[in-house]
Every structure is written in C-alpha cells, then in structure tokens.
N, C-alpha and C. Protein backbone atom coordinates (compact mmCIF):
# COMPACT_ATOMS: atom_id res chain seq x y z
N UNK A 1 64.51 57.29 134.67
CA UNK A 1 65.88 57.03 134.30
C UNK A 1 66.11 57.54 132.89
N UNK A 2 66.78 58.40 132.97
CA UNK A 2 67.65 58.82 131.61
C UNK A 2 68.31 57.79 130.54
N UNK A 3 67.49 57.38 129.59
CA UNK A 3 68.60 56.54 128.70
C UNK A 3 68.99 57.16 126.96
N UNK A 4 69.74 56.56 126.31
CA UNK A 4 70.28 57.16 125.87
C UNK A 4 69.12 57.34 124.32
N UNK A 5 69.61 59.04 123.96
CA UNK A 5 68.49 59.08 122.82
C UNK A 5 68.69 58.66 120.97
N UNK A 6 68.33 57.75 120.91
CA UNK A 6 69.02 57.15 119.32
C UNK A 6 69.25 58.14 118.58
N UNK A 7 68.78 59.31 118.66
CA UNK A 7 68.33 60.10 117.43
C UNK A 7 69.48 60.86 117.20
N UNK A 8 70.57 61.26 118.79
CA UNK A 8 71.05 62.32 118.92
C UNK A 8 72.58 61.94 119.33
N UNK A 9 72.52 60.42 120.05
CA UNK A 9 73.99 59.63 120.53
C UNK A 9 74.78 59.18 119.09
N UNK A 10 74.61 58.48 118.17
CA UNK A 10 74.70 58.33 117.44
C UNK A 10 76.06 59.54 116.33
N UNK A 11 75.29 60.78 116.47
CA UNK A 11 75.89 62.16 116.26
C UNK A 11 77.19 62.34 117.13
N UNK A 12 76.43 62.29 118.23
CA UNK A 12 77.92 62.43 119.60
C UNK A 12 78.85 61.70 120.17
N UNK A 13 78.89 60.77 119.19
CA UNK A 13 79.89 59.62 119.34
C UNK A 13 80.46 59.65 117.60
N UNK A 14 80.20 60.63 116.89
CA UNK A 14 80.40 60.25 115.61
C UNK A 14 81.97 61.22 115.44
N UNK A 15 82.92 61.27 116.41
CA UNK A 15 83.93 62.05 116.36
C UNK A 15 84.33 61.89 117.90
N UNK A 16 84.04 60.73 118.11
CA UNK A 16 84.92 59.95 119.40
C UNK A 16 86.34 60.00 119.40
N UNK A 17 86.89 59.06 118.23
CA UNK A 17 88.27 58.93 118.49
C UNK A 17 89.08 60.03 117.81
N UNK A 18 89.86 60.71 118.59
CA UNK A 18 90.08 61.71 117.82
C UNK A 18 91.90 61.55 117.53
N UNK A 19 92.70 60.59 117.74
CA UNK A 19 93.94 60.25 117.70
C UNK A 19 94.07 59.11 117.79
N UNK A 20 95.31 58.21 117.04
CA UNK A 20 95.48 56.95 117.20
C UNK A 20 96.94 57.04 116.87
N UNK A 21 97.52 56.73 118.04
CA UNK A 21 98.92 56.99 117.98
C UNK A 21 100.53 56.14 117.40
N UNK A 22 101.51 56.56 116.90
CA UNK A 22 102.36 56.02 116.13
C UNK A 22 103.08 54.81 116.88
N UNK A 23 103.88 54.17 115.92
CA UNK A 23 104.68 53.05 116.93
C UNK A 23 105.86 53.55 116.49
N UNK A 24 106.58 52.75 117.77
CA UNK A 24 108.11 53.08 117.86
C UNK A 24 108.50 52.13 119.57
N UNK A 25 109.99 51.71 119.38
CA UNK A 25 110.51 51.02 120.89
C UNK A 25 110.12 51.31 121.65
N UNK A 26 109.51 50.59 123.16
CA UNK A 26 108.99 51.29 124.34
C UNK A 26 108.90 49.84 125.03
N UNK A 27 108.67 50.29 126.33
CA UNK A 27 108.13 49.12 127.48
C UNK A 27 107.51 48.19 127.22
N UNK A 28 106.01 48.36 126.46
CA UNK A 28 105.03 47.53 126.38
C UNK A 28 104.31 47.09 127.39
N UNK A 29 104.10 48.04 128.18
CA UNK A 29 103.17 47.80 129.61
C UNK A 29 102.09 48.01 129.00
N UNK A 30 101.11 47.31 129.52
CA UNK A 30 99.91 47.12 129.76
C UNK A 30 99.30 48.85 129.81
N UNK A 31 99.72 49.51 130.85
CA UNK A 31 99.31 51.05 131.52
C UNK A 31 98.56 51.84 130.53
N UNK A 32 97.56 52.61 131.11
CA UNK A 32 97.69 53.96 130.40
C UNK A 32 98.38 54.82 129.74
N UNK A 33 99.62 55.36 130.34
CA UNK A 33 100.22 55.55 129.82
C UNK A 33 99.59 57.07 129.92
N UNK A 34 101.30 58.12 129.08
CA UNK A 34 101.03 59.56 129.01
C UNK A 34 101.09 59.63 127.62
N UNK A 35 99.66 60.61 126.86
CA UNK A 35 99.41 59.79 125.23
C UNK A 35 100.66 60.97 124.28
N UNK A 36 101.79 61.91 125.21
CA UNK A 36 102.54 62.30 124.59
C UNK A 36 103.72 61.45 124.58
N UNK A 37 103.75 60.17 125.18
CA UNK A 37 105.24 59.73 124.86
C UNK A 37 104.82 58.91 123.62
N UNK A 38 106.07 58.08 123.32
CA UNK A 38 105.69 57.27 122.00
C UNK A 38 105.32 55.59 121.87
N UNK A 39 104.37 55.42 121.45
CA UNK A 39 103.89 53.83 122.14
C UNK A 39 105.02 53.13 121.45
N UNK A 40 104.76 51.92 122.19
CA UNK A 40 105.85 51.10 121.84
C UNK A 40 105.02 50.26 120.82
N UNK A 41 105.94 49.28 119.80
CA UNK A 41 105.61 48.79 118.79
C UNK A 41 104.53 47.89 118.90
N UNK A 42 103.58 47.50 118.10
CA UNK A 42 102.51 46.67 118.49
C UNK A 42 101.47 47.68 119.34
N UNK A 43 101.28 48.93 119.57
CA UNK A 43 100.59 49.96 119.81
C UNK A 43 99.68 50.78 119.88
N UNK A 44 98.30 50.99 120.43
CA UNK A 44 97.80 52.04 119.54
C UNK A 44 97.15 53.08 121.01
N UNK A 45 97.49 53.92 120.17
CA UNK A 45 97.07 55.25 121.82
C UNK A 45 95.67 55.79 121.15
N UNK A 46 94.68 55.67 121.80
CA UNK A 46 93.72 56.10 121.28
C UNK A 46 93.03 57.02 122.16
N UNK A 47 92.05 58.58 121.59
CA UNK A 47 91.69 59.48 122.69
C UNK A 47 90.53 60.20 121.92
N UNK A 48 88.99 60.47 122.72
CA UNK A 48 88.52 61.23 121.55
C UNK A 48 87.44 61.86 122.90
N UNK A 49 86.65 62.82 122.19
CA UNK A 49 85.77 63.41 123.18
C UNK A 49 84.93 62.37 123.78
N UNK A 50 84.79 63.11 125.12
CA UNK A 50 83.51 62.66 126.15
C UNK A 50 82.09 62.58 125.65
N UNK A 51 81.30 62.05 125.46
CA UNK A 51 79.52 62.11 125.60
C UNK A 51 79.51 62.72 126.59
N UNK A 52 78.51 63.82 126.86
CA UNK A 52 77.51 64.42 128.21
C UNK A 52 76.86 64.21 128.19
N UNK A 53 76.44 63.26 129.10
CA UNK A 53 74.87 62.42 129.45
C UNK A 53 75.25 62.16 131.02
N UNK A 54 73.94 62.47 131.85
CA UNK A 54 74.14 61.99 133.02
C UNK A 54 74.44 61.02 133.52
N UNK A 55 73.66 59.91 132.47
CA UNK A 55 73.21 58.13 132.95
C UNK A 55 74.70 57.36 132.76
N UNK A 56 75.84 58.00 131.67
CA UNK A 56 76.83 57.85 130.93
C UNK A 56 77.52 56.39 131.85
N UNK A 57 77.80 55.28 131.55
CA UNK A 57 78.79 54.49 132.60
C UNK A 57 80.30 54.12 131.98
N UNK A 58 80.48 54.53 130.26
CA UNK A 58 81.50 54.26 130.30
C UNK A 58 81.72 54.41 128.75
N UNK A 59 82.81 53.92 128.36
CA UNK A 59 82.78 53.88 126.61
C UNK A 59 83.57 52.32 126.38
N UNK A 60 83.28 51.64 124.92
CA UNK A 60 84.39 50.79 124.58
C UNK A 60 84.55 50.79 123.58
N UNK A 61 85.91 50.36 123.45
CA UNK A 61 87.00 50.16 122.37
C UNK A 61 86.64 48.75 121.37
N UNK A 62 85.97 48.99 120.10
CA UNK A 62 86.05 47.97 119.32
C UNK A 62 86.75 48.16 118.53
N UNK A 63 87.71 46.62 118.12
CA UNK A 63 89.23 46.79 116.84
C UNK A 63 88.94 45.58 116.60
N UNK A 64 89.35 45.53 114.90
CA UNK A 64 89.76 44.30 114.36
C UNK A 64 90.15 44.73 113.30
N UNK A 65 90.58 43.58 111.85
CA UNK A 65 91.41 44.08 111.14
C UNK A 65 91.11 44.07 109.82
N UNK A 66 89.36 44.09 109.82
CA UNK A 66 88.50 44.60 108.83
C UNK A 66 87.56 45.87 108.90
N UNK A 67 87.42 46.55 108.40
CA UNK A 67 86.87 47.75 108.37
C UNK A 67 85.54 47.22 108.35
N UNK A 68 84.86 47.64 109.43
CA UNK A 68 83.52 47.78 110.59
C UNK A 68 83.53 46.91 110.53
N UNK A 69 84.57 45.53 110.63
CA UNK A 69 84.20 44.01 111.42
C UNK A 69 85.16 43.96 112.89
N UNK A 70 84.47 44.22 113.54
CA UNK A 70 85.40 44.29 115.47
C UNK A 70 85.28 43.28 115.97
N UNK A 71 86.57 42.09 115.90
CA UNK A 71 86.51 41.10 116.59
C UNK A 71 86.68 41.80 118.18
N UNK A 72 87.37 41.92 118.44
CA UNK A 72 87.78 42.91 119.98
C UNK A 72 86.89 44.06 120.54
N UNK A 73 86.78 43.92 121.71
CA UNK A 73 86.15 44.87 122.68
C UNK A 73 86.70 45.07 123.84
N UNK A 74 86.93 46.05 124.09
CA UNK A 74 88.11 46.32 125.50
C UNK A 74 86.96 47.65 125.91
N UNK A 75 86.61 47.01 127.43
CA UNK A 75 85.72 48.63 128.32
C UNK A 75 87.03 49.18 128.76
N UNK A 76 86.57 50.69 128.98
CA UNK A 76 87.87 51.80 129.21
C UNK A 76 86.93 52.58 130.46
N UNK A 77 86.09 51.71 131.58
CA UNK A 77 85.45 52.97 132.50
C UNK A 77 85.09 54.16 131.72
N UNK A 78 84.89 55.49 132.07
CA UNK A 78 85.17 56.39 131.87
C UNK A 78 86.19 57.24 131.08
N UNK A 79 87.60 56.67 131.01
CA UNK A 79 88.44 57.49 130.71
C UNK A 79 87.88 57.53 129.29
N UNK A 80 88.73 58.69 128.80
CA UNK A 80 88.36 59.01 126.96
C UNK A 80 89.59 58.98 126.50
N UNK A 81 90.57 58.04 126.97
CA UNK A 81 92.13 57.46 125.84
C UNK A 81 92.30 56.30 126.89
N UNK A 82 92.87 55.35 125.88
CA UNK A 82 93.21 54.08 126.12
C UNK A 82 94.49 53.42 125.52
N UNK A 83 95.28 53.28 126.14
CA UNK A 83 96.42 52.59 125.21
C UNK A 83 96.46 50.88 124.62
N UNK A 84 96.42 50.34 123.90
CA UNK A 84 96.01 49.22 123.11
C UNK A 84 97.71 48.70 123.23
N UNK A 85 97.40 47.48 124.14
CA UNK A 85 98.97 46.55 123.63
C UNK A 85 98.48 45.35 122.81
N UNK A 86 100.20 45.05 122.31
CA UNK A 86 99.95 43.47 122.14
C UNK A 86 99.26 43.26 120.47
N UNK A 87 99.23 44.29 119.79
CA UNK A 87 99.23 44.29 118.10
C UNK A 87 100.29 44.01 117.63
N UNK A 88 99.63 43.15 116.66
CA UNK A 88 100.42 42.23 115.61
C UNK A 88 101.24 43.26 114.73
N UNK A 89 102.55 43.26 114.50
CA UNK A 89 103.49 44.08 113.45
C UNK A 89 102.94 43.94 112.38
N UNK A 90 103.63 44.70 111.31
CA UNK A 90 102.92 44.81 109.73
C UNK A 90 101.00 44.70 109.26
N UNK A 91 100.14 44.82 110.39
CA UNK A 91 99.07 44.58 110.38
C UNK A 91 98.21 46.22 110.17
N UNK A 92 97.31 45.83 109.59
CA UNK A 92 96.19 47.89 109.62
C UNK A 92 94.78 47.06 110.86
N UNK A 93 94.80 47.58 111.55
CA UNK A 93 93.92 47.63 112.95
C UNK A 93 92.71 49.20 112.35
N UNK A 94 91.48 48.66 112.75
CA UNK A 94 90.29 49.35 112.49
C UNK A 94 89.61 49.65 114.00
N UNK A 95 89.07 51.10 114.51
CA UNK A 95 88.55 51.17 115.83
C UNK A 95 87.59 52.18 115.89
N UNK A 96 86.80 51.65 116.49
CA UNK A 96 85.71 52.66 116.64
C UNK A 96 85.46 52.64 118.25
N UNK A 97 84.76 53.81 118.51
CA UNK A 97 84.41 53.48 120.07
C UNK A 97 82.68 53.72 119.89
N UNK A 98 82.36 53.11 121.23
CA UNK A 98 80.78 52.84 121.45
C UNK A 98 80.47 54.19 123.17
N UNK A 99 79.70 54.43 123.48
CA UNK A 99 79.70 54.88 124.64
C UNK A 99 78.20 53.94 125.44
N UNK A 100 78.02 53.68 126.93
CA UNK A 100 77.23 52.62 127.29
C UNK A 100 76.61 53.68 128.53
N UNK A 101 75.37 53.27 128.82
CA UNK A 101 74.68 53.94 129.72
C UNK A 101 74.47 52.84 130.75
N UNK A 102 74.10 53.24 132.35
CA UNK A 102 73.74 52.83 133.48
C UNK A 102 73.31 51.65 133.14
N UNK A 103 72.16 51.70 132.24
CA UNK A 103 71.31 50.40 131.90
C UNK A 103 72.07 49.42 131.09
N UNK A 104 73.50 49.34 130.45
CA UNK A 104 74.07 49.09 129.65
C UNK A 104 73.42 48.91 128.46
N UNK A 105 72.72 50.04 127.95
CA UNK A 105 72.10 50.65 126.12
C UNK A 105 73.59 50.41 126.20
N UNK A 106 74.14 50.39 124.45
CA UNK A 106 75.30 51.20 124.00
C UNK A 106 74.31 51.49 122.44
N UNK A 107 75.50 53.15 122.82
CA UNK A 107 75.53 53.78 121.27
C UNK A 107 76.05 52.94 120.04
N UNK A 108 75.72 53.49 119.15
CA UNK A 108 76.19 53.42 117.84
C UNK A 108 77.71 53.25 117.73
N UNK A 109 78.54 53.26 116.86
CA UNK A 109 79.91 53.30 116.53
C UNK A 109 80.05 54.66 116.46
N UNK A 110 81.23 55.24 116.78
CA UNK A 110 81.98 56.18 116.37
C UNK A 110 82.24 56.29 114.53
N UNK A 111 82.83 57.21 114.35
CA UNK A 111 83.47 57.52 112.96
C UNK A 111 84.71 56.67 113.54
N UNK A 112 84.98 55.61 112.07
CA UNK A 112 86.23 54.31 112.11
C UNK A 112 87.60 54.94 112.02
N UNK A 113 88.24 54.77 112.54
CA UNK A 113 89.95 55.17 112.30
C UNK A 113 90.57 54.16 112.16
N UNK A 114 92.00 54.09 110.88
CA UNK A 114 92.77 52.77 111.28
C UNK A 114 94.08 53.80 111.33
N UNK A 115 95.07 52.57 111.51
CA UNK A 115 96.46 52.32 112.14
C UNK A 115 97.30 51.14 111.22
N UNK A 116 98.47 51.47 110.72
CA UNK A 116 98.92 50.22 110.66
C UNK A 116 100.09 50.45 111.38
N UNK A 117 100.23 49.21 112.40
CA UNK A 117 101.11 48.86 113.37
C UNK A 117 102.56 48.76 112.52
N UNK A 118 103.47 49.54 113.11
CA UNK A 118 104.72 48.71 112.28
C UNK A 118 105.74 47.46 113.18
C-alpha cells in the first residue's frame, strides 16, 4: 500500500489553496456552487491544485480565526474547491487545506490564506 511520503507531501500541498473568494448578496446555499459567480456574504470560495498520489482519498478544509489555529474542519471528497457558508460578517477567517490518504495519513497544512468576510 502506497502511503503518503513526509518528505515530499508536505511540498505538494504547500500551494493548495489557490483562491479564496470575495463577498457580496447571494442565496447562501449550502452548494458548491460555480466559483465564477459571487459568494454571498458570510462566504468563502475556496480552490487550489490536486495532489497526484494513487492512495489519495480526499482533502480538508481547516479555518478559524487565528492564524494556524483551525477550530473547523470540513472533508471536501475529492473535489479541489469548496464553498464555505455561514461566516461571521466583519470577521478575517484563516484556511489551509490538508490532503488524506486511503489509510487516513493526512498531510501537512497547505500555505495559510485569509479572508475577511464583509
């Protein structure tokens, strides 16, 4: 079984999230969502490259509202963007993503991005 290699995941998750998207009026569904419309307030559209690893089962979303302290963890399957509802207005939100193998290893953190929600 293929698991994941510390030496080298670490690197390939270090430019995960590669967008975190603006707020503005909208639905506020729950959904995926298409990451060109504009999230609605309380928001965050997030999207960054894939890991290539065979064993790969998924990636997750850690946020909170200290820089590298992640109260929150949201799994995203597979996909590589996730839309984030349900943020607090006037707040700066911190996120990194993790990627998780078959065996559930997870990688390292991503490189941190924030947001402040308006």
């Amino acid at each position: 079984m293929e698991t994941f290699n510390a030496a080298w995941l670490p690197l390939a998750c270090s430019f995960l999230i590669a967008a975190c998207g603006g707020g503005s009026s909208g639905s506020g569904d729950s959904s995926l969502g298409d990451p060109s419309d504009p999230p609605a307030t309380g928001t965050a559209i997030l999207e960054w490259d894939a890991v290539v690893a065979t064993n790969l089962a998924g990636y997750r979303i850690h946020y909170g509202t200290s820089p590298g302290s992640y109260q929150q963890v949201v799994s995203t399957g597979s996909s590589t963007s996730h839309t984030l509802n349900g943020l607090n207005s006037g707040t700066r939100y911190y996120f990194s993503v993790t990627a998780v193998d078959t065996s559930g290893a997870e990688s390292g953190y991503s490189n941190e991005v924030s947001k402040d929600v308006p």
